[in-house]
C-alpha atoms as a PDB file:
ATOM      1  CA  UNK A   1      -1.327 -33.373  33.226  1.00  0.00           C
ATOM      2  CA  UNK A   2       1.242 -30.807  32.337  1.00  0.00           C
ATOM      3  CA  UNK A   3       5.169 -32.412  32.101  1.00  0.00           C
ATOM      4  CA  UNK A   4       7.086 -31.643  35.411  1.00  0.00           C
ATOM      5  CA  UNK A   5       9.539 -28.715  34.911  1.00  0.00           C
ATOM      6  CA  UNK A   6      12.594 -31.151  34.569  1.00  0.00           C
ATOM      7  CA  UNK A   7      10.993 -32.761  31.423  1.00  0.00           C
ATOM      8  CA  UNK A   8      10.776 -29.307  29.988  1.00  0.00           C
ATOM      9  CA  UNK A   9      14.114 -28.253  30.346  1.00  0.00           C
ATOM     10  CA  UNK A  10      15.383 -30.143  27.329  1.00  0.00           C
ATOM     11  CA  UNK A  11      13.306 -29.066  25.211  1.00  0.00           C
ATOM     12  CA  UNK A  12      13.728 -25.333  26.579  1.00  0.00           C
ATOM     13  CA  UNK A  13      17.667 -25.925  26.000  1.00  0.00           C
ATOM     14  CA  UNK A  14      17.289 -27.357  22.508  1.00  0.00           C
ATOM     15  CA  UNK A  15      14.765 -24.422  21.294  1.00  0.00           C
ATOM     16  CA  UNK A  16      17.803 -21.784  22.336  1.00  0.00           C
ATOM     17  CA  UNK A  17      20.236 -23.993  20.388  1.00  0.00           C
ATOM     18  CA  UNK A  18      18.378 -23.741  17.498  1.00  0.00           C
ATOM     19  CA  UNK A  19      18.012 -20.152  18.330  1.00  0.00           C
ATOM     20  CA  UNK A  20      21.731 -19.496  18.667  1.00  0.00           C
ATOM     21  CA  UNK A  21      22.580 -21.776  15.433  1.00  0.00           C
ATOM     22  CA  UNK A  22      20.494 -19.495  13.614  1.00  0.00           C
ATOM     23  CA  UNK A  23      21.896 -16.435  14.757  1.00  0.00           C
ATOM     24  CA  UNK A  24      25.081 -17.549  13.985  1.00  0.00           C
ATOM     25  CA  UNK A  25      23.994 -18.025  10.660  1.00  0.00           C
ATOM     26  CA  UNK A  26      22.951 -14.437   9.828  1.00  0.00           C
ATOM     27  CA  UNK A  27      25.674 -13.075  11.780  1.00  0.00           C
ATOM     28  CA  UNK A  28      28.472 -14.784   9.279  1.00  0.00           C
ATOM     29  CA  UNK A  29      26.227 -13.440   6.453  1.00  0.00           C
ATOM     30  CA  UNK A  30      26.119  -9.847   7.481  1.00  0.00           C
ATOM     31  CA  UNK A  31      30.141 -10.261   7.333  1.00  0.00           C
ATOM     32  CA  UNK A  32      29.642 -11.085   3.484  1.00  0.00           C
ATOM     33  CA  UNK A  33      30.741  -8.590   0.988  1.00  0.00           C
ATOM     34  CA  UNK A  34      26.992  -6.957  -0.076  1.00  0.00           C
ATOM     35  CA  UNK A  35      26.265  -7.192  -3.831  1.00  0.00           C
ATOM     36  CA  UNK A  36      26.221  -3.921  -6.158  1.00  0.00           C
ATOM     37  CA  UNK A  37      22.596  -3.583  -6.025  1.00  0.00           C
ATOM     38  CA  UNK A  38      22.659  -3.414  -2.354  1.00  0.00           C
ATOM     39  CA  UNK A  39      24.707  -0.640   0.512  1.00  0.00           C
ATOM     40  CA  UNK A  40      25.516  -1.690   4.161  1.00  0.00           C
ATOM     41  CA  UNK A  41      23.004  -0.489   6.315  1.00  0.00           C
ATOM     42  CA  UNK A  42      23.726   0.387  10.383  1.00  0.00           C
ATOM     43  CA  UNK A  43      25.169  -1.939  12.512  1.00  0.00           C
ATOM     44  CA  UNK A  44      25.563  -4.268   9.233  1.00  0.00           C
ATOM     45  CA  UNK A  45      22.635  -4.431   7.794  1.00  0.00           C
ATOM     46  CA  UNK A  46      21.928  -4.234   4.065  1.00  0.00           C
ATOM     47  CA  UNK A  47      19.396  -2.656   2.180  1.00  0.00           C
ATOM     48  CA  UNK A  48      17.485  -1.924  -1.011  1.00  0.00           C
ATOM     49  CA  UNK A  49      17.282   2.041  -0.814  1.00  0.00           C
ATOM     50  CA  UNK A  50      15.953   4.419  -2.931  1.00  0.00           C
ATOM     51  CA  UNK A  51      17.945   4.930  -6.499  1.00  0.00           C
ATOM     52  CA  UNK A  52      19.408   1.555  -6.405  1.00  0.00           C
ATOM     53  CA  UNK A  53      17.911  -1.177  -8.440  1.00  0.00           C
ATOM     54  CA  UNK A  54      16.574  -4.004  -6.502  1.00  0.00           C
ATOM     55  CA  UNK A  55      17.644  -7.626  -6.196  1.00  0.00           C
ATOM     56  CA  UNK A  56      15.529  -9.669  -8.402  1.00  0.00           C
ATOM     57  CA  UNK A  57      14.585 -12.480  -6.559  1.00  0.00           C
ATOM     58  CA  UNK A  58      12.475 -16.159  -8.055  1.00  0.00           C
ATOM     59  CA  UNK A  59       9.651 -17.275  -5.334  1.00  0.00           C
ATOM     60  CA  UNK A  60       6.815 -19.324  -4.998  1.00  0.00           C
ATOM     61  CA  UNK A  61       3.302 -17.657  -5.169  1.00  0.00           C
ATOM     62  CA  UNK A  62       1.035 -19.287  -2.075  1.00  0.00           C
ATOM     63  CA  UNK A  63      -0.419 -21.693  -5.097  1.00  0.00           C
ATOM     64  CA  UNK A  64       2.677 -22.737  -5.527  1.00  0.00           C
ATOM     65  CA  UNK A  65       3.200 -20.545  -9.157  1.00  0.00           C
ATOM     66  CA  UNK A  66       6.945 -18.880  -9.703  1.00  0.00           C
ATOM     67  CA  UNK A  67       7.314 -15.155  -9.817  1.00  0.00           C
ATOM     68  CA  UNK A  68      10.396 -13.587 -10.987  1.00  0.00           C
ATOM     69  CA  UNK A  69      10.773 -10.049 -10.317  1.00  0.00           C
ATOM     70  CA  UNK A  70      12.547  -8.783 -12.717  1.00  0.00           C
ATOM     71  CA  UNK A  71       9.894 -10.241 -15.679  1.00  0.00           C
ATOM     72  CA  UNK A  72       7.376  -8.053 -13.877  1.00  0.00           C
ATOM     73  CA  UNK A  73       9.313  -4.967 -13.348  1.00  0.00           C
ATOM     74  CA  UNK A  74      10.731  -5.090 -17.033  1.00  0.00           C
ATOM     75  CA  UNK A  75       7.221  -4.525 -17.930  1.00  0.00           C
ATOM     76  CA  UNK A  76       5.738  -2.066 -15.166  1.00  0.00           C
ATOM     77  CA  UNK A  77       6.214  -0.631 -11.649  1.00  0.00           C
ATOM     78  CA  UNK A  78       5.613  -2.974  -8.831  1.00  0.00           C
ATOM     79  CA  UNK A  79       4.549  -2.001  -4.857  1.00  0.00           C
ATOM     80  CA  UNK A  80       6.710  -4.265  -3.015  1.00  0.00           C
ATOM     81  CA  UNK A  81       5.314  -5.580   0.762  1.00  0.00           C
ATOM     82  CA  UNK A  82       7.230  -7.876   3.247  1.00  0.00           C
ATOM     83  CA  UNK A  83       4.970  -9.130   6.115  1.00  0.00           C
ATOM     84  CA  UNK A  84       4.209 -11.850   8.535  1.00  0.00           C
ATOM     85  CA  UNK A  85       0.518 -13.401   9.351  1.00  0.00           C
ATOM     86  CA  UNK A  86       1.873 -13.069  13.254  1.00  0.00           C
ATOM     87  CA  UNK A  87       1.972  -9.038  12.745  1.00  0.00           C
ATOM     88  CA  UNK A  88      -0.601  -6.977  13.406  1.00  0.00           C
ATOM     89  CA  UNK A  89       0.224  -3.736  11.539  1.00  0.00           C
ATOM     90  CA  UNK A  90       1.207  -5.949   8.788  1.00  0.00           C
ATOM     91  CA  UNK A  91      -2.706  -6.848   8.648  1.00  0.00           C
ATOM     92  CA  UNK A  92      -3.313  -3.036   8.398  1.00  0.00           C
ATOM     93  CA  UNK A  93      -0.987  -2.811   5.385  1.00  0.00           C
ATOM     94  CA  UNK A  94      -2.317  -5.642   3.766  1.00  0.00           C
ATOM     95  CA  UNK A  95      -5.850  -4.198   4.075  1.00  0.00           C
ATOM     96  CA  UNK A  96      -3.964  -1.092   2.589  1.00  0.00           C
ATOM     97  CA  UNK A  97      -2.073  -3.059  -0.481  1.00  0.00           C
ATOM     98  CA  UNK A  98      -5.933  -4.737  -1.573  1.00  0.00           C
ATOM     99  CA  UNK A  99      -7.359  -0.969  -1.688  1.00  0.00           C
ATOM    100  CA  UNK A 100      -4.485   0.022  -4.116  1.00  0.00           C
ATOM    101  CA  UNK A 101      -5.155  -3.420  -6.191  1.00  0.00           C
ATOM    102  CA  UNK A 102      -8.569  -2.599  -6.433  1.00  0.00           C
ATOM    103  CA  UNK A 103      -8.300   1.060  -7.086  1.00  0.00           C
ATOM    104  CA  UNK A 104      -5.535   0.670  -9.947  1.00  0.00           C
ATOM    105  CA  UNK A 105      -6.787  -2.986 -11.238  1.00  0.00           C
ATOM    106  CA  UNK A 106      -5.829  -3.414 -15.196  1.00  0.00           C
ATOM    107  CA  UNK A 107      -3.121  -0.076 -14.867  1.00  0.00           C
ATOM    108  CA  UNK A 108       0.261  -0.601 -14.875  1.00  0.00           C
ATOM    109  CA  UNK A 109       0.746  -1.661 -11.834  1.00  0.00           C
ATOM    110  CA  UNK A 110       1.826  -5.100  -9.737  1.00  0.00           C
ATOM    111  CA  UNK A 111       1.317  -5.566  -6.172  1.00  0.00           C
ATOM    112  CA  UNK A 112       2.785  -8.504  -4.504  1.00  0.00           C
ATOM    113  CA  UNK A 113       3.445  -9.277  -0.484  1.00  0.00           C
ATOM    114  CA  UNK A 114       5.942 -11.620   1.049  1.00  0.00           C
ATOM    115  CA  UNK A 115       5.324 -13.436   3.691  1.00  0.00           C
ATOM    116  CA  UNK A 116       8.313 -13.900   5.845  1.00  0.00           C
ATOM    117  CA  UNK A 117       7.048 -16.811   7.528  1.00  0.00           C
ATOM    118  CA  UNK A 118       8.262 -18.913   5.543  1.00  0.00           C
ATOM    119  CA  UNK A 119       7.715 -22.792   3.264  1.00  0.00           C
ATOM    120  CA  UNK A 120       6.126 -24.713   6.665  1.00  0.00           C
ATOM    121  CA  UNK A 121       3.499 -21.610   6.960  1.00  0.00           C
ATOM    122  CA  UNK A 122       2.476 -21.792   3.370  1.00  0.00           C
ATOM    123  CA  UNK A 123      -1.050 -23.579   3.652  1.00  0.00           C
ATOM    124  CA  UNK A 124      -1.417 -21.099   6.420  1.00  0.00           C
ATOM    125  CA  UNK A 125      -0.943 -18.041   4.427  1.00  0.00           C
ATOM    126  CA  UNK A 126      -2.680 -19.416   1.974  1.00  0.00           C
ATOM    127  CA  UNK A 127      -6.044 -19.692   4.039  1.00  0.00           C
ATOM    128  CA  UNK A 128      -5.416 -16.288   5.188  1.00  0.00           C
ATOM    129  CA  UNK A 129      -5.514 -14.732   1.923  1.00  0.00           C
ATOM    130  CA  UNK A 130      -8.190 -16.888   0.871  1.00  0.00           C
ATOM    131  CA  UNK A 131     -10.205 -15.400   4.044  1.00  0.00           C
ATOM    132  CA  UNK A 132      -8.569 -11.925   3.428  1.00  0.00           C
ATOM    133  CA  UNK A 133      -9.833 -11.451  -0.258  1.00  0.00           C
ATOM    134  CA  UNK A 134      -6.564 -10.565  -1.057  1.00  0.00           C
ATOM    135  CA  UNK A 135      -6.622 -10.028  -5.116  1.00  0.00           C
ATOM    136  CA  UNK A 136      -2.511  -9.580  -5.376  1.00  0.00           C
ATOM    137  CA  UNK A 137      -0.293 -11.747  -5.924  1.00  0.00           C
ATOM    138  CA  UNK A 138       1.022 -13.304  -2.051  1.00  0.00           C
ATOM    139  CA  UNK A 139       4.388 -14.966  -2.465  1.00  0.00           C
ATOM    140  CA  UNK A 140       6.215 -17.280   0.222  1.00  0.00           C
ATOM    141  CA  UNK A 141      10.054 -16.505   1.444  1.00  0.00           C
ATOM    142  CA  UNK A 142      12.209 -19.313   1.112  1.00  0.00           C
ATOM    143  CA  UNK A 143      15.355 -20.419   2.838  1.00  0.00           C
ATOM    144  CA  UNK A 144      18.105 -20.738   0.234  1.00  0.00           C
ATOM    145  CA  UNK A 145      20.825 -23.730   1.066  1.00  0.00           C
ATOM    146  CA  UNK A 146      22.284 -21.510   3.720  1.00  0.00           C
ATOM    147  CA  UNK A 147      19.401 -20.915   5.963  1.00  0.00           C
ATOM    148  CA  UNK A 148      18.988 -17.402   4.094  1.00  0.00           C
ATOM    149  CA  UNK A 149      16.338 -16.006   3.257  1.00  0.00           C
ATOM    150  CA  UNK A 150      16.079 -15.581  -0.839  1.00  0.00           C
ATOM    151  CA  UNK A 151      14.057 -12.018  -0.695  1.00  0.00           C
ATOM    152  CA  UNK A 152      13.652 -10.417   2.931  1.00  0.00           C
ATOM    153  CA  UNK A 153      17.457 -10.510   3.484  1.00  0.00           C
ATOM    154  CA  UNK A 154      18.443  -9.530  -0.116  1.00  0.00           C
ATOM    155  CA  UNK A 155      16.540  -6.880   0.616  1.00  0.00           C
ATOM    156  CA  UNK A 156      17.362  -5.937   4.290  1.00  0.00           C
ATOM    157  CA  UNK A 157      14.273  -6.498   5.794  1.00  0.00           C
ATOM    158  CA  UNK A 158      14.695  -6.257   9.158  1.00  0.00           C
ATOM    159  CA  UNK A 159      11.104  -5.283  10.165  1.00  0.00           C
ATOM    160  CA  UNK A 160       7.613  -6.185   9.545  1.00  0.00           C
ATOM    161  CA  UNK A 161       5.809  -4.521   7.375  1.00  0.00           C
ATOM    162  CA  UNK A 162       8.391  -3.104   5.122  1.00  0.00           C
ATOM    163  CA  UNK A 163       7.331  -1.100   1.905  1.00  0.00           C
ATOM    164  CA  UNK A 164       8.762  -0.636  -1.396  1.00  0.00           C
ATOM    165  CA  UNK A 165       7.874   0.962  -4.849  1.00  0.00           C
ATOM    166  CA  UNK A 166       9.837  -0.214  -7.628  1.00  0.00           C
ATOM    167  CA  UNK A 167       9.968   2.220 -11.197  1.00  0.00           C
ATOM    168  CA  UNK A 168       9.466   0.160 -14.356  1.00  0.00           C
ATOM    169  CA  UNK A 169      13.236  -1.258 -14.404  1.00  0.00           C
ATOM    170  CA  UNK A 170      13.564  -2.256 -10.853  1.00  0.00           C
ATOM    171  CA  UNK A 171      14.529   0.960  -9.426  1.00  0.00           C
ATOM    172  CA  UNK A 172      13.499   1.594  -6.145  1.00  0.00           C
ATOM    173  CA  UNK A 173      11.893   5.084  -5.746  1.00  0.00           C
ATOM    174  CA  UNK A 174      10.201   4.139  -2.007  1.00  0.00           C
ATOM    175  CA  UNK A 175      11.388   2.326   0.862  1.00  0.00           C
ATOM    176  CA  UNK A 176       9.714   2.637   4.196  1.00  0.00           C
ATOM    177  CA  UNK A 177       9.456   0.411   7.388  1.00  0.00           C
ATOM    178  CA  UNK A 178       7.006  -0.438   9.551  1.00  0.00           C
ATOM    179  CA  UNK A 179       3.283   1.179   9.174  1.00  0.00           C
ATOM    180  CA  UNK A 180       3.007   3.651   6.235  1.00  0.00           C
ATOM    181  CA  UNK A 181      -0.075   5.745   6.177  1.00  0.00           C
ATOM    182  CA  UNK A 182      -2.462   4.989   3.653  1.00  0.00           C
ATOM    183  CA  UNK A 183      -2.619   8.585   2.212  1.00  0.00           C
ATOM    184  CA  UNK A 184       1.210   8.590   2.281  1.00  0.00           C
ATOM    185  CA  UNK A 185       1.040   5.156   0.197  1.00  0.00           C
ATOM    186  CA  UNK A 186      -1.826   6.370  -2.412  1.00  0.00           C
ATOM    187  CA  UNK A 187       0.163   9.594  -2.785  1.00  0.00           C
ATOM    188  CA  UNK A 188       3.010   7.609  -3.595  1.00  0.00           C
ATOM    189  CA  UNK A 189       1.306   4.961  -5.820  1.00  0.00           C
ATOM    190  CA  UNK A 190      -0.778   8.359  -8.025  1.00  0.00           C
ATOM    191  CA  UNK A 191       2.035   9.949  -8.619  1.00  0.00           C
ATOM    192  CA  UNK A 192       3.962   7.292 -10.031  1.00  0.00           C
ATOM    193  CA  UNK A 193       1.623   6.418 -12.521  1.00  0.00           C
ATOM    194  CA  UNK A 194       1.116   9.856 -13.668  1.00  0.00           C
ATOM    195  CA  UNK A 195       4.457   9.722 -15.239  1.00  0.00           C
END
């Protein structure tokens, strides 16, 4: 028998709390001074665009393996996705990232995804890969002490799927947000490792 309306109230009123609080939180750290790697974005939002170097970042793979960013880009180019298991088009790109790992397997290239969701989700995303046949490396955000995140907010994400390319050295030579076209991505992807 569902709870009468009153029950639920307090639970509703805690949930926007929680809301608010976190709000708050990224609010006070859009105010923050953005680092050198990074420009203020519209209506304060930073991000990792194109001729910049990005923010290396240390995560947890969905094994629970570290990956540092900059050990992988010091060596070769890396095709950057941020995602979330609750997006759709973020499905598509994922489907889109596994066709580049399986077309350029053993080049010099790394693919990795984040998932935005986040340390309670991991098991989750996990599974998902696991059922996916995802071949790439699939790497969990973290909050940092703050309540930041450690990637998608050094980074600016603001939407899901974002896309980056990263040169050898970390520079970022493609940023785009929400679904890129898979021509558009291979294009991208070819011509990079012509050089």
């Amino acid at each position: 028998m569902p709870a009468p309306m009153g029950a639920r109230l307090p639970v509703f009123a805690s949930i926007l709390a929680l809301l608010a609080i976190s709000f708050g939180a990224v609010a006070a750290e859009a105010e923050k001074s953005p680092p050198s790697t990074v420009v203020q974005g519209w209506e304060g939002t930073r991000f990792a665009e194109p001729g910049m170097i990005a923010p290396d970042f240390t995560v947890t793979d969905v094994e629970g393996h570290p990956f540092r960013l900059s050990e992988e880009i010091s060596r070769k180019p890396v095709l950057l996705l941020f995602w979330s298991i609750f997006c759709e088009p973020c499905r598509a790109e994922m489907a889109h990232m596994q066709k580049v790992q399986d077309r350029y397997a053993g080049r010099d290239l790394t693919v990795v995804a984040v998932a935005v969701d986040g340390e309670p989700l991991r098991k989750v995303i996990a599974g998902f890969a696991r059922q996916e046949g995802y071949t790439f490396k699939v790497l969990v955000d973290e909050l940092d002490a703050m309540g930041i995140w450690k990637v998608a907010d050094a980074y600016g994400v603001a939407v899901t799927p974002t896309l980056l390319l990263l040169g050898k050295g970390g520079t970022v030579l493609l940023r785009k947000g929400g679904k890129v076209r898979e021509d558009e991505l291979e294009k991208a992807v070819s011509s990079l490792l012509k050089k």
